[in-house]
N, C-alpha and C. Protein backbone atom coordinates (compact mmCIF):
# COMPACT_ATOMS: atom_id res chain seq x y z
N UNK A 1 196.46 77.08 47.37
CA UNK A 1 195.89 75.82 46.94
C UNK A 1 195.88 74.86 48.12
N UNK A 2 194.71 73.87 48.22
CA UNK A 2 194.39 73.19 49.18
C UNK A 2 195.61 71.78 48.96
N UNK A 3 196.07 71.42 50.02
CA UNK A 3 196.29 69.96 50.16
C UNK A 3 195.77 68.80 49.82
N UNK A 4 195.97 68.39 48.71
CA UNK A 4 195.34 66.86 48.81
C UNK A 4 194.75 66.32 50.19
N UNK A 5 194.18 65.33 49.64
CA UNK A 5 193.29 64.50 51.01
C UNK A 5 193.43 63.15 51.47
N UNK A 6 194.28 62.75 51.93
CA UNK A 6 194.66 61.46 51.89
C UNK A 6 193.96 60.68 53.17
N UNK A 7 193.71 59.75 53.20
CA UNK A 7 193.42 59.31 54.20
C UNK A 7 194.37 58.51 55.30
N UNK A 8 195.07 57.86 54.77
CA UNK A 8 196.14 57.41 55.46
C UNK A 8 197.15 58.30 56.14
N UNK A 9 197.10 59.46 56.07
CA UNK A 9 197.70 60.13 56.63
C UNK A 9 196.96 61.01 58.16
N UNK A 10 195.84 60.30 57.88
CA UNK A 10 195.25 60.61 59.35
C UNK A 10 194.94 59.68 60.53
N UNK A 11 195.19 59.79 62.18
CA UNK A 11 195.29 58.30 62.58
C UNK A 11 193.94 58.17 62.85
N UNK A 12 193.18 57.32 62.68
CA UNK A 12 192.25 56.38 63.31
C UNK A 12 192.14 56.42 64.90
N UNK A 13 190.62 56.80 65.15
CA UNK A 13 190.01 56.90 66.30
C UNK A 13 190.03 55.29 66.81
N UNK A 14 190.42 54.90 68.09
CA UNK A 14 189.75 53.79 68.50
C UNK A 14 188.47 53.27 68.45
N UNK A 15 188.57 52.20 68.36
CA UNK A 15 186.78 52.02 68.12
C UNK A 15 186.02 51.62 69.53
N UNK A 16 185.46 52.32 69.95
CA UNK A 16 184.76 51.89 71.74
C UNK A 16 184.45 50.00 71.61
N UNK A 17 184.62 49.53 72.99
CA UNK A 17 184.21 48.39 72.64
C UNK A 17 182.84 47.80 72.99
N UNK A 18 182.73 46.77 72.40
CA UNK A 18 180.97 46.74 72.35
C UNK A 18 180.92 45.23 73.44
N UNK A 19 180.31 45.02 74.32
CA UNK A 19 179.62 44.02 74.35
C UNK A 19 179.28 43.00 73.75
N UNK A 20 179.49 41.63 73.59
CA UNK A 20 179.17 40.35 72.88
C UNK A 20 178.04 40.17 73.25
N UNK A 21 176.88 40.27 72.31
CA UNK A 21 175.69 39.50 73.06
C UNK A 21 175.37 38.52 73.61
N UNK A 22 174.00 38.05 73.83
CA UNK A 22 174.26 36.45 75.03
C UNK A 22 174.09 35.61 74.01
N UNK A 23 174.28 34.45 74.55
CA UNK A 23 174.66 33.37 73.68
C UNK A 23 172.93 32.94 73.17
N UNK A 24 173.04 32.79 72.04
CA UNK A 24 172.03 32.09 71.19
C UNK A 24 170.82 33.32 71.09
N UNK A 25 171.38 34.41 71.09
CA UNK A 25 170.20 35.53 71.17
C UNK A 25 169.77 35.78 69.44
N UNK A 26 170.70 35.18 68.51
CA UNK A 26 170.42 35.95 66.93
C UNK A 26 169.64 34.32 66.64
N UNK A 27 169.84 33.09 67.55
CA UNK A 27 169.14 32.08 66.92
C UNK A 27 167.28 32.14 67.58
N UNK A 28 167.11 32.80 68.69
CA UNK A 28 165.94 32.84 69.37
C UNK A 28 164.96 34.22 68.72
N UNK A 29 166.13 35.43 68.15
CA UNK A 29 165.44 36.34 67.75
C UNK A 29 164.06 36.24 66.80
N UNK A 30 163.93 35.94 65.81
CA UNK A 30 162.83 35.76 65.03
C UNK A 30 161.86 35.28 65.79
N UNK A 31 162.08 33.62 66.47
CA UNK A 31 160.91 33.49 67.35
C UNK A 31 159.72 34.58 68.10
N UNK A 32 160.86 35.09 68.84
CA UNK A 32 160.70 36.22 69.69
C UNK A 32 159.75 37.37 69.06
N UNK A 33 160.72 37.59 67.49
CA UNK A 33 159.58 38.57 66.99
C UNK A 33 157.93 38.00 66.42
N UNK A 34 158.01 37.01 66.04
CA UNK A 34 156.79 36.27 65.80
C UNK A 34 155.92 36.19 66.87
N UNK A 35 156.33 36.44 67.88
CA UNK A 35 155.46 35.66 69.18
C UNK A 35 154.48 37.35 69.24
N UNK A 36 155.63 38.16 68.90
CA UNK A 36 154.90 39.55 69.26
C UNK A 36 153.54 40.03 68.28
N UNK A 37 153.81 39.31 66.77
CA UNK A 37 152.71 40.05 66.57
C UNK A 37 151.74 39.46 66.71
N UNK A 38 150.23 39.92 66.77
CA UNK A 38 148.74 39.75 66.94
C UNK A 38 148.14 38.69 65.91
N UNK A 39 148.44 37.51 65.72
CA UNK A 39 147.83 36.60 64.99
C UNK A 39 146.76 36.11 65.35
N UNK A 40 146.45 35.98 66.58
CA UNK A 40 144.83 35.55 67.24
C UNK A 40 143.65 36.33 66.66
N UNK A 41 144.23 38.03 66.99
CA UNK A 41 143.30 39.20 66.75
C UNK A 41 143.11 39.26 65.16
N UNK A 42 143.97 38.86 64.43
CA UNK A 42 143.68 39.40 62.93
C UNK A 42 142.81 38.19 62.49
N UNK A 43 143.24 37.30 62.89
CA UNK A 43 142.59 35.76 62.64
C UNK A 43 140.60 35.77 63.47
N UNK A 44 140.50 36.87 64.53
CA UNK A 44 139.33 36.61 64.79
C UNK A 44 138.39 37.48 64.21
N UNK A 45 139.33 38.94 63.41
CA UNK A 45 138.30 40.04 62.95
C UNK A 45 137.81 39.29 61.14
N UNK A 46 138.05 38.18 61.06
CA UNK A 46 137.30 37.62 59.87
C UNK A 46 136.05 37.17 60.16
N UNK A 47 134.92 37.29 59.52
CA UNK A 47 133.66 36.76 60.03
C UNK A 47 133.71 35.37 59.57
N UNK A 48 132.93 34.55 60.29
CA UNK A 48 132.21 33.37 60.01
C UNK A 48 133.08 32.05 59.08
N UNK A 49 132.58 31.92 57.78
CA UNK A 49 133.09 30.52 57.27
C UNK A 49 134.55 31.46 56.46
N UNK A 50 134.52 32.53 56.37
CA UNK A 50 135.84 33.00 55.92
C UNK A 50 137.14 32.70 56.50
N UNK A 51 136.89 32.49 57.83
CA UNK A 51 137.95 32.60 58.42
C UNK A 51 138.57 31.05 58.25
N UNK A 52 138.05 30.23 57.77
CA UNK A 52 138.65 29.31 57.21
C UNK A 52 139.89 29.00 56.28
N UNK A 53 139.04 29.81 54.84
CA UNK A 53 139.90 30.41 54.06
C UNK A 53 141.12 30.82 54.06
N UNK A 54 142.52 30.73 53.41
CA UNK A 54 143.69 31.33 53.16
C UNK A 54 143.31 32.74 52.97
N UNK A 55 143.62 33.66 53.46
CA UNK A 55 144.48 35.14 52.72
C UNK A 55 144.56 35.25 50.95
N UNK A 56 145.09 34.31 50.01
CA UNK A 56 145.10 34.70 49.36
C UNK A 56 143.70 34.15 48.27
N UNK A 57 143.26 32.78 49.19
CA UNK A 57 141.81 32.70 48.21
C UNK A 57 140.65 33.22 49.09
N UNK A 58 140.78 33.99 50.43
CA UNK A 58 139.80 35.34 50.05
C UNK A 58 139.55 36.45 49.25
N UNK A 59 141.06 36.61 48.67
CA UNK A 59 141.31 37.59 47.47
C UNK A 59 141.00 37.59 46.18
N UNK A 60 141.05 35.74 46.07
CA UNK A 60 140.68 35.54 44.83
C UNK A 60 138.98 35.62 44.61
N UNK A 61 138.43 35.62 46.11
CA UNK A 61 136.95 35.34 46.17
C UNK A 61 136.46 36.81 46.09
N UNK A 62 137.29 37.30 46.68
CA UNK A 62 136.37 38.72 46.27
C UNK A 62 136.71 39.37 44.96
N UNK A 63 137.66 38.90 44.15
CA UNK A 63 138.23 39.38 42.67
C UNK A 63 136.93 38.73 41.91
N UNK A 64 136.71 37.17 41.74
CA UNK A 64 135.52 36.55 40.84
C UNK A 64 134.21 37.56 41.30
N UNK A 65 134.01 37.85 42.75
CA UNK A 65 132.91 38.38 43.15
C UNK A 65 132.84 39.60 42.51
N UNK A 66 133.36 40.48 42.09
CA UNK A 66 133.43 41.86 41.47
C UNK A 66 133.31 41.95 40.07
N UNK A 67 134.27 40.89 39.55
CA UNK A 67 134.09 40.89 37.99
C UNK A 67 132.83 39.81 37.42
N UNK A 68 132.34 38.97 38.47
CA UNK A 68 131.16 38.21 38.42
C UNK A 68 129.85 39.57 38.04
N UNK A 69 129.59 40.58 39.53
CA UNK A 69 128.77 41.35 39.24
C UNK A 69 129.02 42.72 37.65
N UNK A 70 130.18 42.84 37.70
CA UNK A 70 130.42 43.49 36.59
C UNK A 70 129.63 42.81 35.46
N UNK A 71 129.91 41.25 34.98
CA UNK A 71 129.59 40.86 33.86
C UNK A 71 128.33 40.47 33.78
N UNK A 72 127.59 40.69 35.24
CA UNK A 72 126.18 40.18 34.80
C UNK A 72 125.53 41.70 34.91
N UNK A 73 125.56 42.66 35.60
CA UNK A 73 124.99 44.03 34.95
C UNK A 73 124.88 44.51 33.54
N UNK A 74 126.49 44.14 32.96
CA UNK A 74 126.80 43.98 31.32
C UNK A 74 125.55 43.28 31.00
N UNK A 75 126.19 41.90 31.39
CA UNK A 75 124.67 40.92 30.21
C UNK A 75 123.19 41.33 30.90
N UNK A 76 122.95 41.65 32.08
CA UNK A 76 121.64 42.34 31.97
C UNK A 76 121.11 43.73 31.73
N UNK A 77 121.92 44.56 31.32
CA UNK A 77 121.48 45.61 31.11
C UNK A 77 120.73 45.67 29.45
N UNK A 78 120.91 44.32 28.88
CA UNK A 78 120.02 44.25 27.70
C UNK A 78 120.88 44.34 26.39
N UNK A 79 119.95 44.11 25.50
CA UNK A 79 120.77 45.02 23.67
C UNK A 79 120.68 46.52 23.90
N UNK A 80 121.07 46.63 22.84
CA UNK A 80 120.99 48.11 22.58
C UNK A 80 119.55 48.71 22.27
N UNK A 81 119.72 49.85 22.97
CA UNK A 81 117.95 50.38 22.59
C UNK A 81 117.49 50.84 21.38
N UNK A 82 116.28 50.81 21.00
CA UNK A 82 115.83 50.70 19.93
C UNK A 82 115.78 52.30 19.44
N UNK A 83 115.87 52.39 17.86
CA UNK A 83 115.91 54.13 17.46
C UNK A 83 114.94 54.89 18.41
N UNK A 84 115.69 56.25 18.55
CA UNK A 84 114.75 57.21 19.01
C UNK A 84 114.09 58.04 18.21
N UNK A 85 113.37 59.00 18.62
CA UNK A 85 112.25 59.13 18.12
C UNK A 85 112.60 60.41 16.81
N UNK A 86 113.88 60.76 17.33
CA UNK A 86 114.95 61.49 16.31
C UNK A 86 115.47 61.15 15.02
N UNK A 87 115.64 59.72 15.01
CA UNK A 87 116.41 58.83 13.92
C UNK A 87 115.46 58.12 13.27
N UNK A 88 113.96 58.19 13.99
CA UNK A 88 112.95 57.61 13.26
C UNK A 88 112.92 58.84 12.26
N UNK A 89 111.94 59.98 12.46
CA UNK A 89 112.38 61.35 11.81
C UNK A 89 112.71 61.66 10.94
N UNK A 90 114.29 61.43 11.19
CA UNK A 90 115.30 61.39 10.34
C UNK A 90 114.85 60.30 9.02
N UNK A 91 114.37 59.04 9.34
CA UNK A 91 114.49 58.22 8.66
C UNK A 91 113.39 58.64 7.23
N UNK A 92 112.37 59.12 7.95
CA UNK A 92 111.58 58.97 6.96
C UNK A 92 111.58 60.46 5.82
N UNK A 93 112.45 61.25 6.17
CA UNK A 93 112.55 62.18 5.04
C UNK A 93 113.53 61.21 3.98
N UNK A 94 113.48 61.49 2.77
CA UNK A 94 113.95 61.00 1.44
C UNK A 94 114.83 61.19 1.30
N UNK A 95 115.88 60.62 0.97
CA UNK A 95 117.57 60.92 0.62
C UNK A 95 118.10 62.12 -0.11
N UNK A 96 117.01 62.03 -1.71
CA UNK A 96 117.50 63.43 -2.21
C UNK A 96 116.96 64.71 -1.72
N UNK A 97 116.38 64.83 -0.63
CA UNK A 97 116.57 65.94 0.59
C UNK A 97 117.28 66.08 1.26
N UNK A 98 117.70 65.16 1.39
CA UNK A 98 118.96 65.34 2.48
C UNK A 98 120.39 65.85 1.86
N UNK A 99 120.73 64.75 0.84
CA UNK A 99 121.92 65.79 0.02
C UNK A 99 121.26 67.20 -0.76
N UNK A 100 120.45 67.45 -1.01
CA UNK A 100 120.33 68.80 -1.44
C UNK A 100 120.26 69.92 -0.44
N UNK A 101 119.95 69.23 0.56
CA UNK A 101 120.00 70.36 1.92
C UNK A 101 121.42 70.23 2.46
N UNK A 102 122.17 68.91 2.51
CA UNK A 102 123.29 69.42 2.57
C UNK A 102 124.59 69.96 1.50
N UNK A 103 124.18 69.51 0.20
CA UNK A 103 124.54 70.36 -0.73
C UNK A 103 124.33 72.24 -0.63
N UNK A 104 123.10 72.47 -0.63
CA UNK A 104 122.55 73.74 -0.30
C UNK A 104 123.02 74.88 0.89
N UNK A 105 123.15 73.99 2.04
CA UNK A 105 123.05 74.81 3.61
C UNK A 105 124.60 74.87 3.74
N UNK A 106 125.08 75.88 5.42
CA UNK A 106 126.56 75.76 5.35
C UNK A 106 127.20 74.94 5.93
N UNK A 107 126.28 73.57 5.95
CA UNK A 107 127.35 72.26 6.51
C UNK A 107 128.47 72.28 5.68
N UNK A 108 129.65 71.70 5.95
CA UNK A 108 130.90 71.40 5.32
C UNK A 108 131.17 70.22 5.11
N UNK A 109 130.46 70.40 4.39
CA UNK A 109 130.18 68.89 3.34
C UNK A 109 131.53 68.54 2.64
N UNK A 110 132.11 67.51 3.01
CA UNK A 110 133.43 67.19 1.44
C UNK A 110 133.03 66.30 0.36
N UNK A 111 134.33 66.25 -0.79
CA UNK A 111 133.93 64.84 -1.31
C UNK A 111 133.93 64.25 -1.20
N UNK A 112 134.76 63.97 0.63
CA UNK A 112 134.68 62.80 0.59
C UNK A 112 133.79 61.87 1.29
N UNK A 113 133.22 62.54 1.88
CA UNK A 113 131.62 62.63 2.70
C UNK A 113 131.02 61.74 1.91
N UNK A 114 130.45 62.45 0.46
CA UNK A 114 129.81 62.00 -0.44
C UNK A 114 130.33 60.85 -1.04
N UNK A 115 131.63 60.72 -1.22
CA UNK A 115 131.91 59.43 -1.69
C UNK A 115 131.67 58.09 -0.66
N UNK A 116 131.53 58.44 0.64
CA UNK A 116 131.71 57.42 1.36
C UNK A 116 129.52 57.05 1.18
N UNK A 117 128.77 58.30 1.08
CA UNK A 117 127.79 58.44 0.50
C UNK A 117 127.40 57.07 -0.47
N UNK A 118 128.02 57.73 -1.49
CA UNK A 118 127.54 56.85 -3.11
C UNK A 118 128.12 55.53 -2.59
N UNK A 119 129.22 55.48 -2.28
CA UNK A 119 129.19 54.24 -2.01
C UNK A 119 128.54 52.96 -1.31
N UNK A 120 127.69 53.59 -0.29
CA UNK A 120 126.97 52.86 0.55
C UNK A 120 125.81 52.68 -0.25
N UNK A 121 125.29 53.51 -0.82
CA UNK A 121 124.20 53.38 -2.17
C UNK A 121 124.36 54.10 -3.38
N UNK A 122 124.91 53.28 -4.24
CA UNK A 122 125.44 53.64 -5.62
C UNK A 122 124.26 54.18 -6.24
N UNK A 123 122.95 53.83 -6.39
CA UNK A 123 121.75 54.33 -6.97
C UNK A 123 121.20 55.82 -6.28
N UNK A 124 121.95 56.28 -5.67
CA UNK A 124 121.59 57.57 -4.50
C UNK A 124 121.89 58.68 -5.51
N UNK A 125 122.84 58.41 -6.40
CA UNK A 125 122.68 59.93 -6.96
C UNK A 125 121.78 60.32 -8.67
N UNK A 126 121.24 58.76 -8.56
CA UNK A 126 120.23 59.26 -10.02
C UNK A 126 119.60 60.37 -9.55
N UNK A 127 118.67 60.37 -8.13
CA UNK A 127 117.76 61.57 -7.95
C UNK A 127 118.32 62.37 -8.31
N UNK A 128 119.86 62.98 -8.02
CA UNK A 128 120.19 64.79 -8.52
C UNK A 128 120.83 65.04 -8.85
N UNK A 129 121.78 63.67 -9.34
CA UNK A 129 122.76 64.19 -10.24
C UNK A 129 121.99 63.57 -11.85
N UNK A 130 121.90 64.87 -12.49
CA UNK A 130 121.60 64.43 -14.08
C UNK A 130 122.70 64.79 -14.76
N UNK A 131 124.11 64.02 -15.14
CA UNK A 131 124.69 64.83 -16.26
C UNK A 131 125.10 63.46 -16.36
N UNK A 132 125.86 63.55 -18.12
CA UNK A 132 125.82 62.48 -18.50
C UNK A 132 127.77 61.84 -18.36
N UNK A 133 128.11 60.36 -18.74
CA UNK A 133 129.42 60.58 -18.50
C UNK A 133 130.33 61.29 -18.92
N UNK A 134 129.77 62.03 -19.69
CA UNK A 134 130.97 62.61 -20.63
C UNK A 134 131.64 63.96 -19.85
N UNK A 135 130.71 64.67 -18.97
CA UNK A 135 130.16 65.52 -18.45
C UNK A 135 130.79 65.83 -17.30
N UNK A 136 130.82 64.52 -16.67
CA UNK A 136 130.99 64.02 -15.19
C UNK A 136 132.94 63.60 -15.33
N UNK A 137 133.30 63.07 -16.63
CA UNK A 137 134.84 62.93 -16.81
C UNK A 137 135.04 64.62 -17.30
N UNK A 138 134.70 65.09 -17.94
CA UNK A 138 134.99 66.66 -18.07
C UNK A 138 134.80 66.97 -16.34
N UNK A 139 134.16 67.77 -16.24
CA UNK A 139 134.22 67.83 -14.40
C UNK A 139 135.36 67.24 -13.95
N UNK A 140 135.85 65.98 -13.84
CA UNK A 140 137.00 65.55 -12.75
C UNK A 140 138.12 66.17 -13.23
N UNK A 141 138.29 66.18 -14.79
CA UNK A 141 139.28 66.75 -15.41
C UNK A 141 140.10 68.00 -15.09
N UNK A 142 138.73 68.93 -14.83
CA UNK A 142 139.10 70.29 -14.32
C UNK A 142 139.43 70.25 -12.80
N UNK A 143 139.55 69.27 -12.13
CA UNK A 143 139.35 69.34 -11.08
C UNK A 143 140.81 69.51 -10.33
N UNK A 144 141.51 70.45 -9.64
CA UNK A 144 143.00 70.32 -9.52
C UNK A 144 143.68 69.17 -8.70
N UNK A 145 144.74 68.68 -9.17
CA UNK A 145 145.60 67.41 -8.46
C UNK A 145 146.72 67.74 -8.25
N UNK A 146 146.95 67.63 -6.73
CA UNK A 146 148.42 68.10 -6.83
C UNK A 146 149.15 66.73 -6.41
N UNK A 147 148.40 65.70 -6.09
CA UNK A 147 148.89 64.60 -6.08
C UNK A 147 148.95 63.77 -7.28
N UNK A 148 150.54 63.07 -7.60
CA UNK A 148 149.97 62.52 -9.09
C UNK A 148 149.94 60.88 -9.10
N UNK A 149 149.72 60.71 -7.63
CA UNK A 149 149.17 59.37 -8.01
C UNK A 149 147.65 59.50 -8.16
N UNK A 150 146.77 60.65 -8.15
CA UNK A 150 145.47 60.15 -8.69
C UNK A 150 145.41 60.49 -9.88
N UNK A 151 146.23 60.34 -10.91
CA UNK A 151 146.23 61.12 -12.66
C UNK A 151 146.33 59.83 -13.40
């Protein structure tokens, strides 16, 4: 088994000695580094009336400038375009064709399709549905619920 590790039980290296720096060298430092960097050069690669400008309201000028052109492409690119020549088409075949073809074909039609259907036009199902209420509560009756909040 290893020995514990203590530290105090080991002596300490001398520490080499250092040199005092010259006097007033940590109060002149910063100067010193300021003087070095290129403020003339960054200050002349701005063109023209910019270079007037702060740093941070060129930033703000080119931020309005971007979301300026954003919002006027938006507002000029118009309303919305008018039906195509598909949805015209569409439009003019008759409703009770359309649910009987999708009644009929193997779209996967639900009820609840249709309910969202009748609801938008309650008069939509005189065309094809003929049965009477009595008919139509028989029908739901049989219909299975395994949920019993719809009972």
């Amino acid at each position: 088994m290893k020995p514990s590790f203590k530290l105090d039980a080991h002596p300490r290296r001398p520490r080499p000695l250092l040199s005092e720096p010259p006097a007033g060298y940590f109060d002149a430092l910063p100067t010193q580094i300021m003087a070095r960097l290129p403020q003339a050069a960054a200050r002349a690669t701005v063109p023209g009336w910019l270079a007037w400008l702060t740093p941070a309201l060129r930033t703000s000028l080119a931020s309005v400038t971007v979301l300026g052109g954003f919002a006027a492409s938006f507002y000029l690119s118009g309303p919305a375009q008018p039906a195509t020549a598909a949805t015209a088409s569409l439009d003019a075949v008759p409703r009770t064709e359309l649910v009987g073809y999708l009644l009929t074909s193997g779209a996967r039609v639900e009820n609840s399709d249709l309910a969202v259907l009748a609801a938008a036009h309650p008069n939509i199902t005189k065309g094809f549905l003929h049965a009477s209420a009595e008919e139509v509560a028989d029908a739901l009756d049989e219909q299975p619920s395994e949920d019993l909040t719809y009972l």
